[in-house]
PDB file of N, CA and C in Angstrom:
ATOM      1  N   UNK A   1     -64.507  50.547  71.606  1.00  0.00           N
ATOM      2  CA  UNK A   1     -65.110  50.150  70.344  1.00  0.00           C
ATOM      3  C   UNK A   1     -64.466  48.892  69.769  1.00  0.00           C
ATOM      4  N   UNK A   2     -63.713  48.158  70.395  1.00  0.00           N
ATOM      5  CA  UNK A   2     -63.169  47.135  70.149  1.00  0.00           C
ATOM      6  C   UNK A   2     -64.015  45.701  69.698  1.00  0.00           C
ATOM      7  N   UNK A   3     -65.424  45.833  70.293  1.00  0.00           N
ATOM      8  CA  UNK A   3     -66.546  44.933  70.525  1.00  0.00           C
ATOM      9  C   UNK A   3     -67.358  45.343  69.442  1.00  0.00           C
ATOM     10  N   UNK A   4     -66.881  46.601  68.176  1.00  0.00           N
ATOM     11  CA  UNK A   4     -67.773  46.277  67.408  1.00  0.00           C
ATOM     12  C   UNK A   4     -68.293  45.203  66.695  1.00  0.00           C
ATOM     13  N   UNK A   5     -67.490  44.505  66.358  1.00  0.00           N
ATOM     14  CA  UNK A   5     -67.726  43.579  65.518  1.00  0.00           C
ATOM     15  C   UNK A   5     -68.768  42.719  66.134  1.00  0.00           C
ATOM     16  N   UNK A   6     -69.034  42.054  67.517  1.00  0.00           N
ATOM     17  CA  UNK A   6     -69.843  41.416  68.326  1.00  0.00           C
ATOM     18  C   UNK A   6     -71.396  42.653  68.444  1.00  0.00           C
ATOM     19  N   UNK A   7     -71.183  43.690  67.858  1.00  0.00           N
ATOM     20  CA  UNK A   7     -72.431  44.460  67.905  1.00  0.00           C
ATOM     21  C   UNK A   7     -73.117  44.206  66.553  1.00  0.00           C
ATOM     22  N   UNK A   8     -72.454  44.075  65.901  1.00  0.00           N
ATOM     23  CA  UNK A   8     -72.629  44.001  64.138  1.00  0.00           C
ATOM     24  C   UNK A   8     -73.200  42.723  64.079  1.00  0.00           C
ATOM     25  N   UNK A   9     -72.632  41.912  64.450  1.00  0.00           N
ATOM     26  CA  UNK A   9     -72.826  40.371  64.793  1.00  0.00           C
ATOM     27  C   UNK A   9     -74.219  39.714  65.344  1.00  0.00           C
ATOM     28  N   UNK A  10     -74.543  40.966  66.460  1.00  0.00           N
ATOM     29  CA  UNK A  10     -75.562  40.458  67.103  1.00  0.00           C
ATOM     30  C   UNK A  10     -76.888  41.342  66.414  1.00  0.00           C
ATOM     31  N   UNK A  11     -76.596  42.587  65.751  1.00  0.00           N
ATOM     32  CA  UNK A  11     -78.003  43.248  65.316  1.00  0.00           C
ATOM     33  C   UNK A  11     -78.679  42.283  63.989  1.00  0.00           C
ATOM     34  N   UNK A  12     -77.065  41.861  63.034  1.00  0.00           N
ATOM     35  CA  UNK A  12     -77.515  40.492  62.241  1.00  0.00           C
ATOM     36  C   UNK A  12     -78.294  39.735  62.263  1.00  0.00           C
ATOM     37  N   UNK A  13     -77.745  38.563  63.278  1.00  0.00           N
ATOM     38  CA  UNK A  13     -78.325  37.868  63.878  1.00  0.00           C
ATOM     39  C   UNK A  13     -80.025  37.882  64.525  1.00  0.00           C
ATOM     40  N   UNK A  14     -80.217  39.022  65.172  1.00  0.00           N
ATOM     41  CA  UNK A  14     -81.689  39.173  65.688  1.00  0.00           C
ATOM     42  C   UNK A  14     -82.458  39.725  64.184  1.00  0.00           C
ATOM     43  N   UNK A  15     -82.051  40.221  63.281  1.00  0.00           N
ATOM     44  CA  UNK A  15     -82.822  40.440  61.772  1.00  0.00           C
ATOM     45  C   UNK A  15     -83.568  39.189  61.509  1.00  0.00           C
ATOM     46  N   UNK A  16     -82.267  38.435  61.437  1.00  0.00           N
ATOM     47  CA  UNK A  16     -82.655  37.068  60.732  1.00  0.00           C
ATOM     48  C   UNK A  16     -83.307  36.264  61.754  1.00  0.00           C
ATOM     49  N   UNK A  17     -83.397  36.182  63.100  1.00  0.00           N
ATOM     50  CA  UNK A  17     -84.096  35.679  63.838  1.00  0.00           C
ATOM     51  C   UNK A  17     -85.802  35.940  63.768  1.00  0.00           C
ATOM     52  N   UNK A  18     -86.098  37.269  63.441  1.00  0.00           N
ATOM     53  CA  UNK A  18     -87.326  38.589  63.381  1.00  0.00           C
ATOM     54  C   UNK A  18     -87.915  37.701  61.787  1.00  0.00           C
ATOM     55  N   UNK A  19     -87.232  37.326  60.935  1.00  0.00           N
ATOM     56  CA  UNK A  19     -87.421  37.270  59.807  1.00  0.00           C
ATOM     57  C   UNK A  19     -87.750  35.422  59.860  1.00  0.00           C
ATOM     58  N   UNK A  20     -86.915  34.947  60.713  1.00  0.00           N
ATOM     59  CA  UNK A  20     -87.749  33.393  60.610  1.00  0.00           C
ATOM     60  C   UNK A  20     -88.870  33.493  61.698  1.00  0.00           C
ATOM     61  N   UNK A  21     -88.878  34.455  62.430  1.00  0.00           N
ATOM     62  CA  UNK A  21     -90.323  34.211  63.395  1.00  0.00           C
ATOM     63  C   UNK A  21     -91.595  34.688  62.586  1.00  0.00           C
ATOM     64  N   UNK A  22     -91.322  35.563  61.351  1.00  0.00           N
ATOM     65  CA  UNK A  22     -92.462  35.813  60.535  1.00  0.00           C
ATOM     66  C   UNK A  22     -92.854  34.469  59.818  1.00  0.00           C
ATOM     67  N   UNK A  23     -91.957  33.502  59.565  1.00  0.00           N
ATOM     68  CA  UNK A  23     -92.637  32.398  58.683  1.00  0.00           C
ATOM     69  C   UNK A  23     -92.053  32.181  57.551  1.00  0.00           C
ATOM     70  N   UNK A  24     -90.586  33.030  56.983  1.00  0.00           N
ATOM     71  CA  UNK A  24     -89.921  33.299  56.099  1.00  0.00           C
ATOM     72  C   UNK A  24     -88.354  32.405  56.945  1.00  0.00           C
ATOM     73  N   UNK A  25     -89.071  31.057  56.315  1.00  0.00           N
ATOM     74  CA  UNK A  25     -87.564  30.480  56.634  1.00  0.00           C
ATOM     75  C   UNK A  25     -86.595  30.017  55.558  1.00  0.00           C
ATOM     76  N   UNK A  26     -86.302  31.124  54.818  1.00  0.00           N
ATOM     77  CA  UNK A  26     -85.127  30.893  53.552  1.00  0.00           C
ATOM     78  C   UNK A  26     -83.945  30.955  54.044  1.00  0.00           C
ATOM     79  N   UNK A  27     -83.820  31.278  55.050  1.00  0.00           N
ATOM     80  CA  UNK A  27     -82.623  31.821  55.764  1.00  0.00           C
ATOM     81  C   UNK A  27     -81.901  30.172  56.494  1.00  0.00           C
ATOM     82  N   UNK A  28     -82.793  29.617  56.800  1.00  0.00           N
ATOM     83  CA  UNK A  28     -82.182  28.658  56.992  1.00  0.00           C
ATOM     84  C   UNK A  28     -81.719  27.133  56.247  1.00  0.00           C
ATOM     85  N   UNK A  29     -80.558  26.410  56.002  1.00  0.00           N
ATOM     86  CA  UNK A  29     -80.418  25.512  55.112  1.00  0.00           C
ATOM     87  C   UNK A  29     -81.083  24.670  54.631  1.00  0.00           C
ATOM     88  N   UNK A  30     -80.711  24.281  53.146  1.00  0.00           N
ATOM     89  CA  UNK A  30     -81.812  23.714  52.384  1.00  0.00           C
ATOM     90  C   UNK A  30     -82.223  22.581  52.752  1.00  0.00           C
ATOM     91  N   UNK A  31     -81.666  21.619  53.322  1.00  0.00           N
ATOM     92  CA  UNK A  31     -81.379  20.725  54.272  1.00  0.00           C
ATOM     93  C   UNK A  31     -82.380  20.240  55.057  1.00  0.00           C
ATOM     94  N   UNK A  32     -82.439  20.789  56.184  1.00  0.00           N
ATOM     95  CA  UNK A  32     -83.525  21.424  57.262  1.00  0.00           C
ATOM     96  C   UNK A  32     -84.716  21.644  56.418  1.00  0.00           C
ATOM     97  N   UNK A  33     -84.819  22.581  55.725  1.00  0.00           N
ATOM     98  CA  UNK A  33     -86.043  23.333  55.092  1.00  0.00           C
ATOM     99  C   UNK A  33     -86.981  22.058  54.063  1.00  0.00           C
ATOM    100  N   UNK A  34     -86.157  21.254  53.475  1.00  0.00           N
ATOM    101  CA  UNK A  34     -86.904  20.106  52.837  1.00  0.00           C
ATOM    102  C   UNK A  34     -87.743  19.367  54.142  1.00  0.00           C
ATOM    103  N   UNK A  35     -86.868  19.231  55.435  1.00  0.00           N
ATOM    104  CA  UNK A  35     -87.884  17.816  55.974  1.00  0.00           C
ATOM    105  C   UNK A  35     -89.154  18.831  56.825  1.00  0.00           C
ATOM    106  N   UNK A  36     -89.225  20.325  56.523  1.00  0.00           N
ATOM    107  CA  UNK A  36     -90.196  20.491  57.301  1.00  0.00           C
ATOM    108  C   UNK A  36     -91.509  20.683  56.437  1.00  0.00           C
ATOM    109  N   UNK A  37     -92.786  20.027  56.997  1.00  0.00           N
ATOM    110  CA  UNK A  37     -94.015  19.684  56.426  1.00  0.00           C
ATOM    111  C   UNK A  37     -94.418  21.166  55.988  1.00  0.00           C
ATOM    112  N   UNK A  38     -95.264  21.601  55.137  1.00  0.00           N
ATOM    113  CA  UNK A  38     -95.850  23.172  54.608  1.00  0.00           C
ATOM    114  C   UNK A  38     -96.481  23.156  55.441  1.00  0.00           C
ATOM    115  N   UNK A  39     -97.138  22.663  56.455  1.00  0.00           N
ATOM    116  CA  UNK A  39     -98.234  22.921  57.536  1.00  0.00           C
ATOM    117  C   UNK A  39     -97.707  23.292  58.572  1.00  0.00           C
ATOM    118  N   UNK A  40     -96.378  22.709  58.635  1.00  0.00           N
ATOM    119  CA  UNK A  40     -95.375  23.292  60.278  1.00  0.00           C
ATOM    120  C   UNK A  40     -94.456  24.372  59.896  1.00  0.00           C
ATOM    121  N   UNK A  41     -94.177  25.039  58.652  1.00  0.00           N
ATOM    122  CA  UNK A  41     -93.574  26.165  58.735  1.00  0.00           C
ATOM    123  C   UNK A  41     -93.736  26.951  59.398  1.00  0.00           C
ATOM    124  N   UNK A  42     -94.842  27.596  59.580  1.00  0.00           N
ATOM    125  CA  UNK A  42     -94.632  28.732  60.697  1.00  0.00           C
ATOM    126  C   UNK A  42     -94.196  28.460  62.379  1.00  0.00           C
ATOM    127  N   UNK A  43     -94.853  27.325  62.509  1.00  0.00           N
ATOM    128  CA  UNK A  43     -94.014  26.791  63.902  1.00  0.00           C
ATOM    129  C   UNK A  43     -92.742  26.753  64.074  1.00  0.00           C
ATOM    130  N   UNK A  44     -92.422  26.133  62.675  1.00  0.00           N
ATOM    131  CA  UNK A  44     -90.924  25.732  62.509  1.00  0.00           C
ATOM    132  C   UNK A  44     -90.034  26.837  62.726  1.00  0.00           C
ATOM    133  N   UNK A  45     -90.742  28.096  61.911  1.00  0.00           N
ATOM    134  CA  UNK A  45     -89.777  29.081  61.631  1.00  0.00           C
ATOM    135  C   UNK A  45     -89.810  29.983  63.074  1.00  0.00           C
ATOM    136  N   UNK A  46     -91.103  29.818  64.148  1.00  0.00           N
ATOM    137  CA  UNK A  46     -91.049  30.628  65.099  1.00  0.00           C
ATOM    138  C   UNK A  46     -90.155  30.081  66.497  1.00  0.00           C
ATOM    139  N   UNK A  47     -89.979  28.466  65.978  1.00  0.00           N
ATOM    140  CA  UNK A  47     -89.241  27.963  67.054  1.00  0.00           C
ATOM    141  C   UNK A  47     -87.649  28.499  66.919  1.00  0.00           C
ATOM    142  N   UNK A  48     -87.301  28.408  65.703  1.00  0.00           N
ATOM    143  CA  UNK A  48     -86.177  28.782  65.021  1.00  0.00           C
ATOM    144  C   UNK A  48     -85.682  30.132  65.334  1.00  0.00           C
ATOM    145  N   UNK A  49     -86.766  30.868  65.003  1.00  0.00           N
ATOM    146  CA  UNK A  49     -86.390  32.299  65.035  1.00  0.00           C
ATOM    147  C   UNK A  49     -86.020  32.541  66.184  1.00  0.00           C
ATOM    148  N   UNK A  50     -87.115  32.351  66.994  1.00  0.00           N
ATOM    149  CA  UNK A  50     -86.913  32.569  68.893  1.00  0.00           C
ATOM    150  C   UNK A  50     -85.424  32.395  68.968  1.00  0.00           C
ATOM    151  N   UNK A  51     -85.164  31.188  68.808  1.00  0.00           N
ATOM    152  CA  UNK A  51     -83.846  31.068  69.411  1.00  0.00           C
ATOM    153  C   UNK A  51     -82.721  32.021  68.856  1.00  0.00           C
ATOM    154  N   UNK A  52     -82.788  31.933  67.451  1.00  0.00           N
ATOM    155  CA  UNK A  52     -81.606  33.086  66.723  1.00  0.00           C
ATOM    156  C   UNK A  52     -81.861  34.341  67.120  1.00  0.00           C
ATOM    157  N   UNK A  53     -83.418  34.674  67.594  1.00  0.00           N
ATOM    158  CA  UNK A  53     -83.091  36.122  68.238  1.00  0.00           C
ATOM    159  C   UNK A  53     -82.371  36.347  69.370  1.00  0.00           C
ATOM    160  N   UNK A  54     -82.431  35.016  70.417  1.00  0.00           N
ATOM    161  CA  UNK A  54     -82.185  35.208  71.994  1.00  0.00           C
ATOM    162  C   UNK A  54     -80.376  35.271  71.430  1.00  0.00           C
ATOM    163  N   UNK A  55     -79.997  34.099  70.760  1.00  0.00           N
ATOM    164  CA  UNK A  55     -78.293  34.711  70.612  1.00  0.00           C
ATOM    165  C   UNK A  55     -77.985  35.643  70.473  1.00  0.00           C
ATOM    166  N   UNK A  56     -78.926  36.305  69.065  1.00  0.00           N
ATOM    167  CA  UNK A  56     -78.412  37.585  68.325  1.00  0.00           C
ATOM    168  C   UNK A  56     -78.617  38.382  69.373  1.00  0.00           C
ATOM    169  N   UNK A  57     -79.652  39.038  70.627  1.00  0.00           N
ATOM    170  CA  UNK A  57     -79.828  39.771  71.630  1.00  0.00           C
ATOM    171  C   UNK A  57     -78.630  39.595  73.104  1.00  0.00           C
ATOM    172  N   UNK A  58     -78.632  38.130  72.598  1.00  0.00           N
ATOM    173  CA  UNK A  58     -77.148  37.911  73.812  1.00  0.00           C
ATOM    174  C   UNK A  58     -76.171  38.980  73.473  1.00  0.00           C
ATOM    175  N   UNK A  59     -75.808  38.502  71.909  1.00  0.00           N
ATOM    176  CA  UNK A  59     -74.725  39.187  72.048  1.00  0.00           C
ATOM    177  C   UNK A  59     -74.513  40.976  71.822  1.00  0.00           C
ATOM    178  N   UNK A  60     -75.923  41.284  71.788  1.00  0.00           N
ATOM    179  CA  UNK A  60     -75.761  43.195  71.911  1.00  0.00           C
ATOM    180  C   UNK A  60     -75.430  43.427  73.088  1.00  0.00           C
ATOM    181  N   UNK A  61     -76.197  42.808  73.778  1.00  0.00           N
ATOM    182  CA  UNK A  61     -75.996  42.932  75.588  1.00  0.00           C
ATOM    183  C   UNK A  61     -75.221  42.711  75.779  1.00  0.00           C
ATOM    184  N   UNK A  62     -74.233  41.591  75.583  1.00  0.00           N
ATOM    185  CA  UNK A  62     -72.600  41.609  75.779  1.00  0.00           C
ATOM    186  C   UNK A  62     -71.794  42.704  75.498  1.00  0.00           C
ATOM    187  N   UNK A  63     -72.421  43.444  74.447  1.00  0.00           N
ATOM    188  CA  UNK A  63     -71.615  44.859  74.009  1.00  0.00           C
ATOM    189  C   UNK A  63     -72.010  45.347  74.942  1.00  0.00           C
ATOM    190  N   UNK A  64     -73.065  45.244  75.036  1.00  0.00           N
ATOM    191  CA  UNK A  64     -73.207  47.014  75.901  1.00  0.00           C
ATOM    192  C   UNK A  64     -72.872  46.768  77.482  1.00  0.00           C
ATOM    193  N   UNK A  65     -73.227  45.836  77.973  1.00  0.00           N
ATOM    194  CA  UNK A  65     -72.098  45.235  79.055  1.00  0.00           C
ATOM    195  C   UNK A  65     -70.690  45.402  78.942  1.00  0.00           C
ATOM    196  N   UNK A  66     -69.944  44.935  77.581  1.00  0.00           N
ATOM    197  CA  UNK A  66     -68.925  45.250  78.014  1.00  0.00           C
ATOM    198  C   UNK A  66     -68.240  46.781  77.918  1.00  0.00           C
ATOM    199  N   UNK A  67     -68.876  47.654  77.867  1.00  0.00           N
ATOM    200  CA  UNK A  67     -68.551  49.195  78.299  1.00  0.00           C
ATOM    201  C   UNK A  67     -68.758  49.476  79.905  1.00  0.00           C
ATOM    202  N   UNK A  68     -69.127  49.072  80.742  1.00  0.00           N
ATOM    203  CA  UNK A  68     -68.928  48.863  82.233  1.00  0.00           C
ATOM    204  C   UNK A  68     -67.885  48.087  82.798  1.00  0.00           C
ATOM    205  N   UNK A  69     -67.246  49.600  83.440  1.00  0.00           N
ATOM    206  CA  UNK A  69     -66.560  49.474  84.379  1.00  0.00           C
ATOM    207  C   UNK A  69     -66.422  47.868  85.320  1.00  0.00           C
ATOM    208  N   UNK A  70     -65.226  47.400  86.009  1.00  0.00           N
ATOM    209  CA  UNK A  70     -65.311  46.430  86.919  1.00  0.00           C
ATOM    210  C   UNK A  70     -65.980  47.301  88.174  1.00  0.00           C
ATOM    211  N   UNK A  71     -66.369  48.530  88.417  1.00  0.00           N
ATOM    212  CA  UNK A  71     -66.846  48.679  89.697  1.00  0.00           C
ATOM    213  C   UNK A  71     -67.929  49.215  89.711  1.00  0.00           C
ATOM    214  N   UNK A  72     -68.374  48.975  88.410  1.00  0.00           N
ATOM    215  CA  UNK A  72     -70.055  49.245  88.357  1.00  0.00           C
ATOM    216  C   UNK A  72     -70.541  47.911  88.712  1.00  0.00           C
ATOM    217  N   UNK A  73     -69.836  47.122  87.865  1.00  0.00           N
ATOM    218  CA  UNK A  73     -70.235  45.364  87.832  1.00  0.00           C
ATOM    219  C   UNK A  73     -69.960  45.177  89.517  1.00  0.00           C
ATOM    220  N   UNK A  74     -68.577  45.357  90.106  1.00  0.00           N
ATOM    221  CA  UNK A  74     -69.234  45.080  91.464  1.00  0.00           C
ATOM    222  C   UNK A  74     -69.875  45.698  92.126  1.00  0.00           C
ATOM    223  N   UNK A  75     -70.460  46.760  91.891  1.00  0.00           N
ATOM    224  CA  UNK A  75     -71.749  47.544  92.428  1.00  0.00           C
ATOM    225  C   UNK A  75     -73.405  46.777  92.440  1.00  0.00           C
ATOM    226  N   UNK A  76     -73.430  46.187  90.907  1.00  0.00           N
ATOM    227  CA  UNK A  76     -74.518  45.260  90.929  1.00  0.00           C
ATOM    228  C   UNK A  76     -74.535  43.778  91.323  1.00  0.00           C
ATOM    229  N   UNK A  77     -72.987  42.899  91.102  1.00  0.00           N
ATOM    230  CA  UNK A  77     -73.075  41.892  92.232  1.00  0.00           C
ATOM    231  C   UNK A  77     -73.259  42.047  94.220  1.00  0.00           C
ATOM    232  N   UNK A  78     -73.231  43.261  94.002  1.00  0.00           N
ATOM    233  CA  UNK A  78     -73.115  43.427  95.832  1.00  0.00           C
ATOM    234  C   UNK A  78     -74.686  43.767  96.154  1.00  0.00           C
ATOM    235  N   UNK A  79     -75.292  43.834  95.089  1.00  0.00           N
ATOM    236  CA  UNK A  79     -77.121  44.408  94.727  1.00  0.00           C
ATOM    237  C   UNK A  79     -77.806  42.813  95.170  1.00  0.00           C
ATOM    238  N   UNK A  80     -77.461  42.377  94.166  1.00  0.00           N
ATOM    239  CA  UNK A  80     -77.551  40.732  94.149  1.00  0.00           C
ATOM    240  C   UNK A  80     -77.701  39.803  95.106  1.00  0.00           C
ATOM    241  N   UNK A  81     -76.013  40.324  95.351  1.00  0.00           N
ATOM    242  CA  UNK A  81     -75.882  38.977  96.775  1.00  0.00           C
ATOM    243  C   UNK A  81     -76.112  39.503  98.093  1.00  0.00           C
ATOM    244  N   UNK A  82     -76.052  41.014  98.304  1.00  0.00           N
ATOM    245  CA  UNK A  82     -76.305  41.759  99.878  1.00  0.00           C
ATOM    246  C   UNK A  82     -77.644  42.299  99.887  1.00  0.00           C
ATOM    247  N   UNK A  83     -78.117  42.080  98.543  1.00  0.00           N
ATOM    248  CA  UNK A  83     -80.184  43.018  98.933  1.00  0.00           C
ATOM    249  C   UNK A  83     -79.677  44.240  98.781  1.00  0.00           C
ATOM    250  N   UNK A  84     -78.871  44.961  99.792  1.00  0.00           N
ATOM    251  CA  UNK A  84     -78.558  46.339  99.813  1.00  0.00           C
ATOM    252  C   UNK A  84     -76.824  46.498  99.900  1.00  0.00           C
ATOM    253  N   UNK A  85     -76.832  47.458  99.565  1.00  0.00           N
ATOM    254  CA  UNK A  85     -75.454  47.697  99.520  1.00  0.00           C
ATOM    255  C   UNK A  85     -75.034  49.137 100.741  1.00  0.00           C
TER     256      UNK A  85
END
């Protein structure tokens, strides 16, 4: 449980990713949010979002990856690189 924090981190992260792919881009700085046109928001916010979800999803999977064993992991590189094991 050492990796909670990278679990916490990443369910965050994919919220707010879920939440700019709806078209609700408050989440991101004011900055940014002025130069985009009212007609490209939702693009804006789905290009945006996409990506903050794929991090925020990186990093659950990193959790839950990192609860496997080194000889599970070389169980599935030997999947990989031999076809069969």
């Amino acid at each position: 449980m050492e990796n909670i924090k990278m679990l916490i981190l990443g369910v965050f992260i994919s919220v707010v990713g879920i939440i700019n792919i709806k078209g609700n881009i408050s989440t991101i700085h004011s900055y940014n949010r002025r130069r985009v046109k009212e007609e490209d928001i939702p693009k804006y916010g789905k290009v945006v979002g996409t990506g903050t979800l794929i991090i925020g999803i990186s990093l659950v999977l990193g959790f839950i990856v990192s609860f496997w064993s080194e000889e599970i992991m070389g169980y599935i590189g030997a999947i990989n690189l031999d076809g069969v094991r």
